[in-house]
N, C-alpha and C. Protein backbone atom coordinates (compact mmCIF):
# COMPACT_ATOMS: atom_id res chain seq x y z
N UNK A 1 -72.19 44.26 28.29
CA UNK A 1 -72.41 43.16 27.36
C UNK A 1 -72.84 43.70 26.01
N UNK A 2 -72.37 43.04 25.08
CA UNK A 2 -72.89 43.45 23.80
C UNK A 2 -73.97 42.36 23.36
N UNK A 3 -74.37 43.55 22.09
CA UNK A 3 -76.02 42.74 21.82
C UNK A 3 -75.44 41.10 21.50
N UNK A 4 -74.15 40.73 20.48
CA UNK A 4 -74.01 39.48 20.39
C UNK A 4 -73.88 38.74 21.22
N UNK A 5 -73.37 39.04 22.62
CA UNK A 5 -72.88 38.64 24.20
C UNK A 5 -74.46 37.97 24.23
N UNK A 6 -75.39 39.30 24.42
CA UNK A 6 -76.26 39.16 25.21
C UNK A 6 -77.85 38.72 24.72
N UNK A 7 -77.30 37.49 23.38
CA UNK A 7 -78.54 36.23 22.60
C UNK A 7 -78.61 34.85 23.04
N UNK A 8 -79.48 34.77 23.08
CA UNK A 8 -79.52 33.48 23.81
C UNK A 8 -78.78 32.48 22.65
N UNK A 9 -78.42 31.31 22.97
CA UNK A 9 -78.02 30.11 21.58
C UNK A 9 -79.05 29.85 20.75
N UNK A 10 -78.90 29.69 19.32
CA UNK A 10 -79.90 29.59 18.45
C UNK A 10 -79.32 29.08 17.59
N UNK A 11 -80.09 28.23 15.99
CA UNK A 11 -79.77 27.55 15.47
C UNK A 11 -80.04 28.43 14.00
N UNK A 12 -79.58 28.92 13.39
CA UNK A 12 -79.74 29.36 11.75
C UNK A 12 -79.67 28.30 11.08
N UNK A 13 -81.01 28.07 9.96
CA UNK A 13 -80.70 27.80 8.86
C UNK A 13 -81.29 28.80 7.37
N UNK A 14 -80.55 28.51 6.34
CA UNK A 14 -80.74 29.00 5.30
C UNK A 14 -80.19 28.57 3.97
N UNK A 15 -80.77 28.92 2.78
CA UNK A 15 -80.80 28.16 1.44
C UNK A 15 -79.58 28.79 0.74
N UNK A 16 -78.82 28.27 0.55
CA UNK A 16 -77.26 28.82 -0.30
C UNK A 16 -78.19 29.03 -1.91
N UNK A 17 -76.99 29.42 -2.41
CA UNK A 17 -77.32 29.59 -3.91
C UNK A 17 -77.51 28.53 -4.72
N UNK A 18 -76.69 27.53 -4.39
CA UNK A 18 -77.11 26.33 -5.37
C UNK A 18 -77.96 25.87 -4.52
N UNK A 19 -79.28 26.28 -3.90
CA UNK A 19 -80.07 25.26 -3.88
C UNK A 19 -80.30 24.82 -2.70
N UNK A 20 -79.44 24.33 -2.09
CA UNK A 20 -79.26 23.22 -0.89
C UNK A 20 -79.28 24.00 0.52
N UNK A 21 -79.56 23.48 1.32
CA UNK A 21 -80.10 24.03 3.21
C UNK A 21 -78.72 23.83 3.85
N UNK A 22 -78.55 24.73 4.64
CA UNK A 22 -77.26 24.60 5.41
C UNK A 22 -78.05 25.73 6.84
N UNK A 23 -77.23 25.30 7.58
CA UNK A 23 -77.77 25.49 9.40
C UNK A 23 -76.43 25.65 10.31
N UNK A 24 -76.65 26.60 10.86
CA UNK A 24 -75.44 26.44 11.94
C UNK A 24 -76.22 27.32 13.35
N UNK A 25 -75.19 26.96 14.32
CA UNK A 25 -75.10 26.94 15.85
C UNK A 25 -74.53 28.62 15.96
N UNK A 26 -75.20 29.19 16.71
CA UNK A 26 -74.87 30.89 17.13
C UNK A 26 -74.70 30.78 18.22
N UNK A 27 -73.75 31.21 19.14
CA UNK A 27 -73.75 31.33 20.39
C UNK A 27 -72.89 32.50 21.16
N UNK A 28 -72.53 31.18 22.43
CA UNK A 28 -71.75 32.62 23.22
C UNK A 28 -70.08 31.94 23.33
N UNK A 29 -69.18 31.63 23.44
CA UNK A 29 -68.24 30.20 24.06
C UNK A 29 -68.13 31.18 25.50
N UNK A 30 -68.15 29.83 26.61
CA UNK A 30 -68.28 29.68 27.51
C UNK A 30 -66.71 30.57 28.17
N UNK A 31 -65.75 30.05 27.95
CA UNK A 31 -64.56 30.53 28.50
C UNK A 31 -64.34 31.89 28.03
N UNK A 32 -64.63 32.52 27.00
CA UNK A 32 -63.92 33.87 26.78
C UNK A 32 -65.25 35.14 26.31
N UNK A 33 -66.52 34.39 26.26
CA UNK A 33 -67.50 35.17 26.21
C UNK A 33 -67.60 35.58 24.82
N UNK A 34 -66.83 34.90 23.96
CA UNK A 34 -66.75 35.72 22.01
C UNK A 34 -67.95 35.03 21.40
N UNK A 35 -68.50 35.50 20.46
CA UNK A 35 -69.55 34.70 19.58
C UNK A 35 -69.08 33.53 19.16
N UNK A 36 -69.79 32.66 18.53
CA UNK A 36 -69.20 31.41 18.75
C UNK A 36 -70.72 30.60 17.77
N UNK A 37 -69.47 30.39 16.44
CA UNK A 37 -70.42 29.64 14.96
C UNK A 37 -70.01 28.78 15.14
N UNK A 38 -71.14 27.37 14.93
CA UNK A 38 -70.45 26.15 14.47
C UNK A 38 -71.23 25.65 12.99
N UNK A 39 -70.49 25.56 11.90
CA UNK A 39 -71.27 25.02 10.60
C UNK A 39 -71.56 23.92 10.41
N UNK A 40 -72.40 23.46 10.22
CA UNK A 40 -72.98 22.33 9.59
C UNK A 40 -71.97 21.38 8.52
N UNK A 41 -71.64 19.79 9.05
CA UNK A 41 -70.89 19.68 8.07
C UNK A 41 -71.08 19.70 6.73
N UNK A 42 -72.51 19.06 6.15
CA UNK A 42 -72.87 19.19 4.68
C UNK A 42 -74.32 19.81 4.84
N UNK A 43 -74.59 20.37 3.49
CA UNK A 43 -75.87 20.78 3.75
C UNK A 43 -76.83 19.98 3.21
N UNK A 44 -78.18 20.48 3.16
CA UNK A 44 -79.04 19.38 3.24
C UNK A 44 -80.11 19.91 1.99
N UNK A 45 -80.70 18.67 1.30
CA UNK A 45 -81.70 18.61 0.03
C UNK A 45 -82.57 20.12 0.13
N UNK A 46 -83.31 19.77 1.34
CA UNK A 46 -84.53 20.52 1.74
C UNK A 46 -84.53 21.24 2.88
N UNK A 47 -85.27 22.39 3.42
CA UNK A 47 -85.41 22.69 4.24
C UNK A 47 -85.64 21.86 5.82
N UNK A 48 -86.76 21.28 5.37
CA UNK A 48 -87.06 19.97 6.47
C UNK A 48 -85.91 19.13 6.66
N UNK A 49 -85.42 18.94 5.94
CA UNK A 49 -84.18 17.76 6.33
C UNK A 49 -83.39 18.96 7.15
N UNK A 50 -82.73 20.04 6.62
CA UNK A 50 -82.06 20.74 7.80
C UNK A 50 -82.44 21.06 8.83
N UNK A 51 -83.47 21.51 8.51
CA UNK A 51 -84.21 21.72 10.39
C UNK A 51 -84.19 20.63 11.25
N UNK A 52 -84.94 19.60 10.57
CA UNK A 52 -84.67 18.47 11.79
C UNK A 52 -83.18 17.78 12.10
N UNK A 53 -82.10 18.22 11.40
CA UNK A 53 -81.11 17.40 11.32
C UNK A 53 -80.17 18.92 12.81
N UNK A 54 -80.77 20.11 12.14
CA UNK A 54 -80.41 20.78 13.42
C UNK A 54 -81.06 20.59 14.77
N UNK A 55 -81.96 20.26 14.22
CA UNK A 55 -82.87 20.26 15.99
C UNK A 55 -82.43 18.65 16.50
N UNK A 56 -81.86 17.70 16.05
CA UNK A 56 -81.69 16.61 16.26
C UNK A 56 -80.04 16.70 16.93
N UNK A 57 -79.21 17.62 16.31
CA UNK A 57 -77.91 18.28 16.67
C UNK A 57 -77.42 19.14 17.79
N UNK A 58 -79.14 20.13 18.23
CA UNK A 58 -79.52 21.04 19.52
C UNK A 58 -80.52 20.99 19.42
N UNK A 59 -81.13 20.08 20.52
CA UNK A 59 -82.48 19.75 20.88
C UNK A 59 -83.41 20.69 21.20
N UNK A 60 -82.73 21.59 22.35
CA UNK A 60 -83.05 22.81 23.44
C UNK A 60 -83.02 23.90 22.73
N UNK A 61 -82.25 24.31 21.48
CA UNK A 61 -82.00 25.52 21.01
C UNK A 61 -83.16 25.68 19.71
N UNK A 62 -83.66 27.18 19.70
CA UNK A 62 -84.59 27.37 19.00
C UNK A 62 -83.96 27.70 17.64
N UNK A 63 -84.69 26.92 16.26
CA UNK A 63 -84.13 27.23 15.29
C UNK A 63 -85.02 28.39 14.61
N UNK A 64 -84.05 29.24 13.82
CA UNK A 64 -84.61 30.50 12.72
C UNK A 64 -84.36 30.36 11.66
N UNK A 65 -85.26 29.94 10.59
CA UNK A 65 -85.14 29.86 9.41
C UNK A 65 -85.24 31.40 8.53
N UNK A 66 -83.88 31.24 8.09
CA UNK A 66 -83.55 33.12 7.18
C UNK A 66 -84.38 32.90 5.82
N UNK A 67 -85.00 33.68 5.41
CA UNK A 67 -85.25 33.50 4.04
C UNK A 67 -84.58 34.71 3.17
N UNK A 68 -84.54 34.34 1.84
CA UNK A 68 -84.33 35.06 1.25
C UNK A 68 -84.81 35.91 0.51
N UNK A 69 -84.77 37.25 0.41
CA UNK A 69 -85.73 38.30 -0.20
C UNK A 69 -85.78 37.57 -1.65
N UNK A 70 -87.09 37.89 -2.39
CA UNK A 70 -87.20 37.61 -3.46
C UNK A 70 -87.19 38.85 -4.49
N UNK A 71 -86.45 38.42 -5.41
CA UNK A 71 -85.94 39.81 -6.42
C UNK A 71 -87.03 40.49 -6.90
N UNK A 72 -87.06 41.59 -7.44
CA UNK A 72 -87.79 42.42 -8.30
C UNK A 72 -88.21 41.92 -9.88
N UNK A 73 -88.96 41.54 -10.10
CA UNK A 73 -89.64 40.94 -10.94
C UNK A 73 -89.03 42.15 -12.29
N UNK A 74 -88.40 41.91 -13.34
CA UNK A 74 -88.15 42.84 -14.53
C UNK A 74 -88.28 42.39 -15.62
N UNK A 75 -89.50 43.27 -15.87
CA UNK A 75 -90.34 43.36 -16.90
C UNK A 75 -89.98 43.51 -18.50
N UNK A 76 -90.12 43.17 -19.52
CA UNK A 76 -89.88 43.26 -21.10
C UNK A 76 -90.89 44.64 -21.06
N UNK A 77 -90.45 45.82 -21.22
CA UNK A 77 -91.48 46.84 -21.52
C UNK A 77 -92.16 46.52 -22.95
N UNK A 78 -91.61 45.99 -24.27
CA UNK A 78 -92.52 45.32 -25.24
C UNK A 78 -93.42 44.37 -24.86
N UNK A 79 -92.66 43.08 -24.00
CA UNK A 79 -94.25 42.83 -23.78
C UNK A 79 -95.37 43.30 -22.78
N UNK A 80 -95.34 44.28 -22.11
CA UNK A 80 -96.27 45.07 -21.29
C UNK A 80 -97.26 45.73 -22.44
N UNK A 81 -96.59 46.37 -23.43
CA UNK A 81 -97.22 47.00 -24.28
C UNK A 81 -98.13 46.05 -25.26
N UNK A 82 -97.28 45.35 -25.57
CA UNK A 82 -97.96 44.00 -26.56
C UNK A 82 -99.35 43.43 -25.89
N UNK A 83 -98.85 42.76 -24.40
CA UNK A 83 -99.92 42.47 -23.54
C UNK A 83 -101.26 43.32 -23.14
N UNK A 84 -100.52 44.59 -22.65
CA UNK A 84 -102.24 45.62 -22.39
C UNK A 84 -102.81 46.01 -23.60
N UNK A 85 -101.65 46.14 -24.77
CA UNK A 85 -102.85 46.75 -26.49
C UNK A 85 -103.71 44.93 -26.48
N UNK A 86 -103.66 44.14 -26.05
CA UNK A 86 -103.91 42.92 -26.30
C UNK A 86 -105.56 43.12 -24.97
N UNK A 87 -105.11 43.47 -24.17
CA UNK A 87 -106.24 43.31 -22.92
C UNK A 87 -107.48 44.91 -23.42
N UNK A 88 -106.95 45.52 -24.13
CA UNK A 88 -107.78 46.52 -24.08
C UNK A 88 -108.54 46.31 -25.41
N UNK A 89 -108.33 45.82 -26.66
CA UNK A 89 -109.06 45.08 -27.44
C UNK A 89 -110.07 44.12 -27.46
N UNK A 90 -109.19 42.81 -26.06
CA UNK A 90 -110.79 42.09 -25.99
C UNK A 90 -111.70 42.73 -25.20
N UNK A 91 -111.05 43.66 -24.31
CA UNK A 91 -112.20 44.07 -23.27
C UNK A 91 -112.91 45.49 -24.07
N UNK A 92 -112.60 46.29 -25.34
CA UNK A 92 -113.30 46.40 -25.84
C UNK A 92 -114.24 46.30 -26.85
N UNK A 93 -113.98 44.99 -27.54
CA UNK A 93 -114.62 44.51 -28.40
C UNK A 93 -114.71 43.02 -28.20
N UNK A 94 -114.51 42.37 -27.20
CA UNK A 94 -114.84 41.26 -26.99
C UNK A 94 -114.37 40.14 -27.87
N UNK A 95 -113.34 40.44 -28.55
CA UNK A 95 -113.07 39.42 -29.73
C UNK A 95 -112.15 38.00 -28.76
N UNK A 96 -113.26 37.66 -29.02
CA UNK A 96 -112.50 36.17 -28.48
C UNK A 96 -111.15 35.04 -29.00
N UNK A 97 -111.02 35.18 -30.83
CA UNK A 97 -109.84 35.22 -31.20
C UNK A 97 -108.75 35.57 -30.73
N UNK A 98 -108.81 36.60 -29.68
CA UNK A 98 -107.87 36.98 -28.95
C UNK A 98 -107.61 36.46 -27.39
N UNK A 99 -108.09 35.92 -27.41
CA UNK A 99 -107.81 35.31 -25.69
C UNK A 99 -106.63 34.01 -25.79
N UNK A 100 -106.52 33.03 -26.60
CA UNK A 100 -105.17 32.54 -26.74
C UNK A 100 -104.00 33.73 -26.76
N UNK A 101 -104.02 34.39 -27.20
CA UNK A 101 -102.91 35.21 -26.82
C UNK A 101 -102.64 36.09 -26.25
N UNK A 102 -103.62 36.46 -25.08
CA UNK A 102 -103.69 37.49 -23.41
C UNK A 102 -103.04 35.81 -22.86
N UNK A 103 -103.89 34.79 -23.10
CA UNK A 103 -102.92 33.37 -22.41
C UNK A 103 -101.32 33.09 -22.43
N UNK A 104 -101.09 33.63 -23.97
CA UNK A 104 -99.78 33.24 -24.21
C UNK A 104 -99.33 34.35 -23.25
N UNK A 105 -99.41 35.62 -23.63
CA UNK A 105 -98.59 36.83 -22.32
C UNK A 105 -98.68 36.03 -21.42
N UNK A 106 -99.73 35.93 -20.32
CA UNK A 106 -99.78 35.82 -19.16
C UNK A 106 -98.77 34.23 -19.16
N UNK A 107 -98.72 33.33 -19.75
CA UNK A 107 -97.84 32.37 -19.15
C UNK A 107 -95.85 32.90 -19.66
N UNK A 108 -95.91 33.60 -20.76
CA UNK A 108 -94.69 33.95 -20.98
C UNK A 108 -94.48 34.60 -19.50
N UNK A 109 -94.87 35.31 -18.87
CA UNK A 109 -94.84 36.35 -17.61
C UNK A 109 -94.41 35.48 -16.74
N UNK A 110 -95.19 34.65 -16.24
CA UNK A 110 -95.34 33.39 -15.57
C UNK A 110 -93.70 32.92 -15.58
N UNK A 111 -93.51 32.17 -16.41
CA UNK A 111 -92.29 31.61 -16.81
C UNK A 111 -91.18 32.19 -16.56
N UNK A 112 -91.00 33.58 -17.01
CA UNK A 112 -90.09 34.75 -16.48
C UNK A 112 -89.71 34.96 -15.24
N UNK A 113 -91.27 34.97 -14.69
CA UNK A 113 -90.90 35.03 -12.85
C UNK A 113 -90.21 33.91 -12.34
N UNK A 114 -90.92 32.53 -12.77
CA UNK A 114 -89.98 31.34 -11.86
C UNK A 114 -89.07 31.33 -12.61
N UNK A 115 -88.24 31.47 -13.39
CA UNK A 115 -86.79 31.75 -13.88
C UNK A 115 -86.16 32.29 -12.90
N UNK A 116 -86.82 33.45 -12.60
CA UNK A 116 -85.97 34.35 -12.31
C UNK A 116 -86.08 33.95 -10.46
N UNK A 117 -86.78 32.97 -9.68
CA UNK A 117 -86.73 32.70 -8.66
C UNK A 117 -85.98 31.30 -8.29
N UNK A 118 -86.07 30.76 -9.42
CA UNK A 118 -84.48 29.50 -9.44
C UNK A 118 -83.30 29.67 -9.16
C-alpha cells in the first residue's frame, strides 16, 4: 500500500488567492483503490462557512484546515535607517518633538506588513 492508499478520508480546506475558502474530499475510491478528490462546488466567504459547509457535506470525516505560510516581511532599508537614527536620538536625548515621528515609522511599517498579507 502506498502512503496515499494508506490515509484515512479527510476533508481539506484552504484560502485561494482571491480571498475566498474552498474544501475538498481526499480519499481512497472504493473499486480501484486510486486517490480520489472531490472539489467543492463554489467556494466560500470565510473560513467558518467552509468548514461547516464541509462537515455538513462529510459528517464522519475529519477536516484539516491548510494555512498559508506568511511571506517575509521586506523592508525599505531607508526607512530602517531613517527609523533607528530617529529611535537613537529620543532615547538619547529625550526630545519629545520627536516621538510623532518614531509613530509615523512604526505605522508606515505597520501598513506595509498588512499590504503585503492581503
Amino acid at each position: 500500500m502506498t502512503g496515499q492508499q494508506g490515509r484515512a478520508p479527510r476533508v481539506k480546506v484552504w484560502q485561494q488567492d482571491d480571498g475566498r475558502w474552498r474544501w475538498k474530499y481526499v480519499g481512497v475510491a472504493d473499486v480501484d483503490g486510486e486517490p480520489l478528490e472531490l472539489l467543492a462546488n463554489e467556494p466560500e466567504p470565510s473560513q467558518e462557512e467552509a468548514v461547516s459547509s464541509a462537515q455538513l457535506a462529510y459528517p464522519d470525516v475529519p477536516v484539516e484546515v491548510l494555512r498559508r505560510p506568511v511571506p517575509p516581511v521586506r523592508e525599505d532599508p531607508k526607512q530602517l535607517v531613517w527609523t533607528g537614527a530617529t529611535v537613537a536620538l529620543y532615547r538619547r536625548w529625550w526630545i519629545a518633538p520627536l516621538a510623532p515621528v518614531l509613530a509615523h515609522g512604526v505605522v508606515v511599517r505597520v501598513r506595509a506588513r498588512l499590504a503585503q498579507l492581503r
